[in-house]
PDB file of N, CA and C in Angstrom:
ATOM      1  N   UNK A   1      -6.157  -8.457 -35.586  1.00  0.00           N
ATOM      2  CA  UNK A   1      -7.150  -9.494 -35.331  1.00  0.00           C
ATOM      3  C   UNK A   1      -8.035  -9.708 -36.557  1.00  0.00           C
ATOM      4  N   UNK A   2      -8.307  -8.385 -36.994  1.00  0.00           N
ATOM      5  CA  UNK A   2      -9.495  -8.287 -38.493  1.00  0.00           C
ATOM      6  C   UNK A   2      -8.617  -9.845 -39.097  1.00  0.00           C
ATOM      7  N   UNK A   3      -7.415  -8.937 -39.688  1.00  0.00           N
ATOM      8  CA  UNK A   3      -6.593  -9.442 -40.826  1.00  0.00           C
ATOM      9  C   UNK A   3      -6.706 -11.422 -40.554  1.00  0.00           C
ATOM     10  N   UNK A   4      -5.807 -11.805 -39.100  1.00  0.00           N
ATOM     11  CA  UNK A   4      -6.161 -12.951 -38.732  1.00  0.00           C
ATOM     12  C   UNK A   4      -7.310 -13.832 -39.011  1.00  0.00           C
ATOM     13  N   UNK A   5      -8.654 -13.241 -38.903  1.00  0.00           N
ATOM     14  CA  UNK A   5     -10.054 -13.998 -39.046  1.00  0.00           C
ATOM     15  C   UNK A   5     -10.067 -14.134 -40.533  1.00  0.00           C
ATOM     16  N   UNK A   6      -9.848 -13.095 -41.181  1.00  0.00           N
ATOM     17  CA  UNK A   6      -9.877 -13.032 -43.050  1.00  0.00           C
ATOM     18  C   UNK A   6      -8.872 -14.102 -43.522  1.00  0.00           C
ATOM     19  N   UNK A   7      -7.607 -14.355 -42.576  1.00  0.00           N
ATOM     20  CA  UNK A   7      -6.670 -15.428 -43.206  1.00  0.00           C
ATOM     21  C   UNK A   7      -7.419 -16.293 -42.907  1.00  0.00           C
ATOM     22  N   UNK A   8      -7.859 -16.897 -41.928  1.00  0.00           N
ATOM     23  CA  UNK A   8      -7.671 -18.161 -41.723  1.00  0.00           C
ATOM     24  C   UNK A   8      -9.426 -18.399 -42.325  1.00  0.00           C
ATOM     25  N   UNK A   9     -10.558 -17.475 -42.757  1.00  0.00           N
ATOM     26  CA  UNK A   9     -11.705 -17.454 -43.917  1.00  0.00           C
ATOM     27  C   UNK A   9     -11.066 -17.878 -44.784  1.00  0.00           C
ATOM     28  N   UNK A  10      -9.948 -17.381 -45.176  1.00  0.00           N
ATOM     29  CA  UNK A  10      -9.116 -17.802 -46.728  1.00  0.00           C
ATOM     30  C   UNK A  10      -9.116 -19.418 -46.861  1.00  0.00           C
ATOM     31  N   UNK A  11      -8.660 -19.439 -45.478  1.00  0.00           N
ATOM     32  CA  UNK A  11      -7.601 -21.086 -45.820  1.00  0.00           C
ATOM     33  C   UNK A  11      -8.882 -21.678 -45.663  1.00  0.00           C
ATOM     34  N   UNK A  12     -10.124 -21.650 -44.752  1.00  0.00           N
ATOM     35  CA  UNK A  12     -11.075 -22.424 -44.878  1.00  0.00           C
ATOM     36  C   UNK A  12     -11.680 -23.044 -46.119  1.00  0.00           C
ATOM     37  N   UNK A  13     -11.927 -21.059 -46.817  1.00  0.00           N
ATOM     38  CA  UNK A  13     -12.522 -21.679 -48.490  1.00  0.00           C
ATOM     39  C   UNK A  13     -11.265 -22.510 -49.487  1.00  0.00           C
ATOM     40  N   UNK A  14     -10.223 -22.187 -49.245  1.00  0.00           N
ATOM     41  CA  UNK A  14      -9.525 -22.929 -50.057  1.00  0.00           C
ATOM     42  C   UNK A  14      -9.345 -24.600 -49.603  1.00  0.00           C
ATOM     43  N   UNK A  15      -9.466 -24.715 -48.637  1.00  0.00           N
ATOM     44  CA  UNK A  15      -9.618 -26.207 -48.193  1.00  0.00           C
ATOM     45  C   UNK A  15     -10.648 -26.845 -48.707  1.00  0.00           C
ATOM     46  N   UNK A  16     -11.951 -26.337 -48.803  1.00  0.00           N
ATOM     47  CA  UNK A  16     -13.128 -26.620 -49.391  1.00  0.00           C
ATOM     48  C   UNK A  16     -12.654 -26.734 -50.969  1.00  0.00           C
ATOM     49  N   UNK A  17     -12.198 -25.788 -51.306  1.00  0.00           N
ATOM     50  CA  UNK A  17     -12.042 -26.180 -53.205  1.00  0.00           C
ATOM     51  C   UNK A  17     -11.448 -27.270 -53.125  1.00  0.00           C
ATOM     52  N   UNK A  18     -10.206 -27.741 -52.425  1.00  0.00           N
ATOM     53  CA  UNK A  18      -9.119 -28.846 -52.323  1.00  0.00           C
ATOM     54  C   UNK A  18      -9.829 -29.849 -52.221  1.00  0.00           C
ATOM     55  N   UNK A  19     -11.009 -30.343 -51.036  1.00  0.00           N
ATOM     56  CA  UNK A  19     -11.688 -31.523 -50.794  1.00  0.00           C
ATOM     57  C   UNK A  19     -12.670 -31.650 -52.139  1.00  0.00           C
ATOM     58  N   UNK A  20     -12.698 -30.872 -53.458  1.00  0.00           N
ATOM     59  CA  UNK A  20     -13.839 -31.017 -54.015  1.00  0.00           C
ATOM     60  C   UNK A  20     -13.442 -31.574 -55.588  1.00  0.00           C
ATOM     61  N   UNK A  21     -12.075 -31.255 -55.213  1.00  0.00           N
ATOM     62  CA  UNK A  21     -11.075 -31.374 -56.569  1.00  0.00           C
ATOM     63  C   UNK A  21     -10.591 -30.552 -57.461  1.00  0.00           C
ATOM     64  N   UNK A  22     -10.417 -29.479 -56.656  1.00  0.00           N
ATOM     65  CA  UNK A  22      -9.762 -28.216 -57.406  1.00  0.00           C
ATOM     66  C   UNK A  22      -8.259 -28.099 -57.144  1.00  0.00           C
ATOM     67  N   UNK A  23      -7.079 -27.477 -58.189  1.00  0.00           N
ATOM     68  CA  UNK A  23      -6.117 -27.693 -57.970  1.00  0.00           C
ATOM     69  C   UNK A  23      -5.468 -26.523 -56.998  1.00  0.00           C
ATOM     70  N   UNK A  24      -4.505 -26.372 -56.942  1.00  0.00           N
ATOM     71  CA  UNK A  24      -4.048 -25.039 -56.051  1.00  0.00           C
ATOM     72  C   UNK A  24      -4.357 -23.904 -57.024  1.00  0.00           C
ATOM     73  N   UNK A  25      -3.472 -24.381 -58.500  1.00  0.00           N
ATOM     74  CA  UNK A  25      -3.390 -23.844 -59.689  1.00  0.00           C
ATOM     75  C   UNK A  25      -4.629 -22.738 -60.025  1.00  0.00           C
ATOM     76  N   UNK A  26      -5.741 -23.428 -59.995  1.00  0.00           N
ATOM     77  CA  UNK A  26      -7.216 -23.419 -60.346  1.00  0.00           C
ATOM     78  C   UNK A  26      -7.569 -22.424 -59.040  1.00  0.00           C
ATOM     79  N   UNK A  27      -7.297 -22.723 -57.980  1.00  0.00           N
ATOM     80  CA  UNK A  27      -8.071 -22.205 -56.945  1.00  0.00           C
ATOM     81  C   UNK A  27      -7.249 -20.265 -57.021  1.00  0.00           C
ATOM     82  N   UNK A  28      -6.091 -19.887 -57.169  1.00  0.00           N
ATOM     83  CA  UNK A  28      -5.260 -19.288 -57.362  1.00  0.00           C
ATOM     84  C   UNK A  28      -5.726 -18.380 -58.734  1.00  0.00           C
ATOM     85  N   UNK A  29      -6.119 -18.572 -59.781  1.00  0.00           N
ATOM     86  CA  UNK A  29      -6.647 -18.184 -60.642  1.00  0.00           C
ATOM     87  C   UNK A  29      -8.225 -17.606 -60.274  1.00  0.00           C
ATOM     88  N   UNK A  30      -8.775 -18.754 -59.333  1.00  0.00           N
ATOM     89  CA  UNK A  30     -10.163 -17.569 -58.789  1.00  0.00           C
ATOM     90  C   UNK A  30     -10.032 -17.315 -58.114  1.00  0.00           C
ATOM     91  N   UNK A  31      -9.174 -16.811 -57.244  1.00  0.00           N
ATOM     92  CA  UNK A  31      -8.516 -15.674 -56.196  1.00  0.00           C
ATOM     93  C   UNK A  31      -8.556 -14.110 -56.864  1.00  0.00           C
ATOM     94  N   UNK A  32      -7.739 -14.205 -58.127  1.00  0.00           N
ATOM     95  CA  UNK A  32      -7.183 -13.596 -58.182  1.00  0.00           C
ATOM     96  C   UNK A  32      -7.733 -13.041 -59.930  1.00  0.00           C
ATOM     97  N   UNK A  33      -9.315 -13.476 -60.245  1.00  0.00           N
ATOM     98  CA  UNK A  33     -10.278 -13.067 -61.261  1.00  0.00           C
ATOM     99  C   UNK A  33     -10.306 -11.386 -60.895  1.00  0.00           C
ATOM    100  N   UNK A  34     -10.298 -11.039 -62.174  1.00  0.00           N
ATOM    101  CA  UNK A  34     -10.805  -9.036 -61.931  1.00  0.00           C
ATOM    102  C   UNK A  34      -9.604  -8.356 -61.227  1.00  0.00           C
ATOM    103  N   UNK A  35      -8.617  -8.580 -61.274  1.00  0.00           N
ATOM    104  CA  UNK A  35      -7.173  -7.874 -60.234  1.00  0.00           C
ATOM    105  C   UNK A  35      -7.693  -8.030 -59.193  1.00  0.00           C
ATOM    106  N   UNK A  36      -7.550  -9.244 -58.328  1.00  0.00           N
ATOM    107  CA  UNK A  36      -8.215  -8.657 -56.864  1.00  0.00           C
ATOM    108  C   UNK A  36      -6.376  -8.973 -56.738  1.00  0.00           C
ATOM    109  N   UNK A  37      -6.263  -7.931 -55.414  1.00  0.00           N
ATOM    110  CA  UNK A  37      -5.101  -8.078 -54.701  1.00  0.00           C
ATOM    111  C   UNK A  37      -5.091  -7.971 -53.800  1.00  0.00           C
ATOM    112  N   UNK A  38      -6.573  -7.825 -52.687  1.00  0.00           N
ATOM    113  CA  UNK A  38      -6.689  -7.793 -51.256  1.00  0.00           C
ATOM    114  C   UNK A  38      -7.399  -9.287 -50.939  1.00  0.00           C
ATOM    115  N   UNK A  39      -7.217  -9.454 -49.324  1.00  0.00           N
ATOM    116  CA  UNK A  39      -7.538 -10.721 -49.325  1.00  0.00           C
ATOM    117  C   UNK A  39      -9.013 -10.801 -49.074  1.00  0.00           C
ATOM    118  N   UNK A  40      -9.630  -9.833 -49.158  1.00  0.00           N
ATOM    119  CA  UNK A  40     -10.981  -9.651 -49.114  1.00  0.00           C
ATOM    120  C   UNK A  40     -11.640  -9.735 -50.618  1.00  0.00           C
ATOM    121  N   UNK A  41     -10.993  -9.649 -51.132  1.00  0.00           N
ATOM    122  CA  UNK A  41     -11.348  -9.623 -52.761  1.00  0.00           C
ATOM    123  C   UNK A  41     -11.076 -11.532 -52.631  1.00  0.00           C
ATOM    124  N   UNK A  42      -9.950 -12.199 -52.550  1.00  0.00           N
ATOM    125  CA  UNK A  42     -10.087 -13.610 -52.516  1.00  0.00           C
ATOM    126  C   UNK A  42     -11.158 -13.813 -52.727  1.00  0.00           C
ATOM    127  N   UNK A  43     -11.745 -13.950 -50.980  1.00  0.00           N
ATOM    128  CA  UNK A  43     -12.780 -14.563 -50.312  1.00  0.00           C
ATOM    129  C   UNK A  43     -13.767 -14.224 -51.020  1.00  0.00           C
ATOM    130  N   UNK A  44     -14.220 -12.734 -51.639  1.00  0.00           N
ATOM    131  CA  UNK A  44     -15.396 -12.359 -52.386  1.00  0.00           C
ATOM    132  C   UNK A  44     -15.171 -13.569 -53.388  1.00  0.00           C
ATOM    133  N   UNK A  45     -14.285 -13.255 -54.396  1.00  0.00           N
ATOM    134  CA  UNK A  45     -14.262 -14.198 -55.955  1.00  0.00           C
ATOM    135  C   UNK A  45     -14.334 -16.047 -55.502  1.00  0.00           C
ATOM    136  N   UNK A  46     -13.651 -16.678 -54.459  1.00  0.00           N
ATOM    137  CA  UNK A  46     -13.656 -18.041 -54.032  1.00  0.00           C
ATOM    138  C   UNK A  46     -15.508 -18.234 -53.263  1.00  0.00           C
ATOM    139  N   UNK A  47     -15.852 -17.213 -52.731  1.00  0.00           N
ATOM    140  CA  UNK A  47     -17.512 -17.597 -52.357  1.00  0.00           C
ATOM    141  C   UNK A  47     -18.564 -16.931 -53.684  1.00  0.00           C
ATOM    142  N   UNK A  48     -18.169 -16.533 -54.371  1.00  0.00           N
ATOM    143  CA  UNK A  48     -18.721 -16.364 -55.424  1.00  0.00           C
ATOM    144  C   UNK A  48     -18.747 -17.848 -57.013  1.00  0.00           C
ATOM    145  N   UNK A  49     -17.346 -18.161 -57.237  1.00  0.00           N
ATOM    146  CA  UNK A  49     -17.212 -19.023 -57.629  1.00  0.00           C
ATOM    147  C   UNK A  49     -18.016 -20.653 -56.744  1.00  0.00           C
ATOM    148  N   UNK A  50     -18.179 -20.756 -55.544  1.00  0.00           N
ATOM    149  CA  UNK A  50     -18.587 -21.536 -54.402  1.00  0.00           C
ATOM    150  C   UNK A  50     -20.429 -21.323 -54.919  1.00  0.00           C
ATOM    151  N   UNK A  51     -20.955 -20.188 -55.277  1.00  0.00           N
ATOM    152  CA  UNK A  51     -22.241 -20.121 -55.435  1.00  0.00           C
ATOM    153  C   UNK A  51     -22.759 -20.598 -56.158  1.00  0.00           C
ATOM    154  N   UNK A  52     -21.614 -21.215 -57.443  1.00  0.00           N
ATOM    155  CA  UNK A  52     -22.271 -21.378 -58.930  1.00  0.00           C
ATOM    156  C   UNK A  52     -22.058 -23.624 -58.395  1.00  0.00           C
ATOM    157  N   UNK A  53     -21.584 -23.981 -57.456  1.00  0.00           N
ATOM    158  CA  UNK A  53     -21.514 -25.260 -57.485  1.00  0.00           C
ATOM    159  C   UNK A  53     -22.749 -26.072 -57.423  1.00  0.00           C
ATOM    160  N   UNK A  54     -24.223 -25.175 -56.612  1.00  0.00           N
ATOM    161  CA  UNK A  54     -24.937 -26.219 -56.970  1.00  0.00           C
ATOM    162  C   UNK A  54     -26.272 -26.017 -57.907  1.00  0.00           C
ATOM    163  N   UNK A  55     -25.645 -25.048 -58.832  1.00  0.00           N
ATOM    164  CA  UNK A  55     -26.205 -24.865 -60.510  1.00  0.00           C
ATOM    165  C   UNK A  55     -25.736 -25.851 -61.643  1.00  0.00           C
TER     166      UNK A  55
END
């Protein structure tokens, strides 16, 4: 169930980069800043990158 709620957090923030004009390419690259390889690391680096949008 954890795992489930964290996917579908994933696909939320990545939908958000998509509506804003980010590529998959792009979004995939800040996934995956600093070796993250858990999907909790994603979500950290994609709402982190998400913090700097209205600077």
């Amino acid at each position: 169930m954890y795992y489930k709620l964290k996917q579908q957090e994933l696909r939320d923030l990545e939908e958000k980069f998509k509506e804003v004009g980010y590529s998959e390419e792009a979004i995939e690259e800040i996934k995956q800043m600093d070796g993250a390889i858990e999907i909790e690391d994603f979500i950290d680096n994609l709402e982190e990158e998400q913090s700097n949008w209205g600077e």
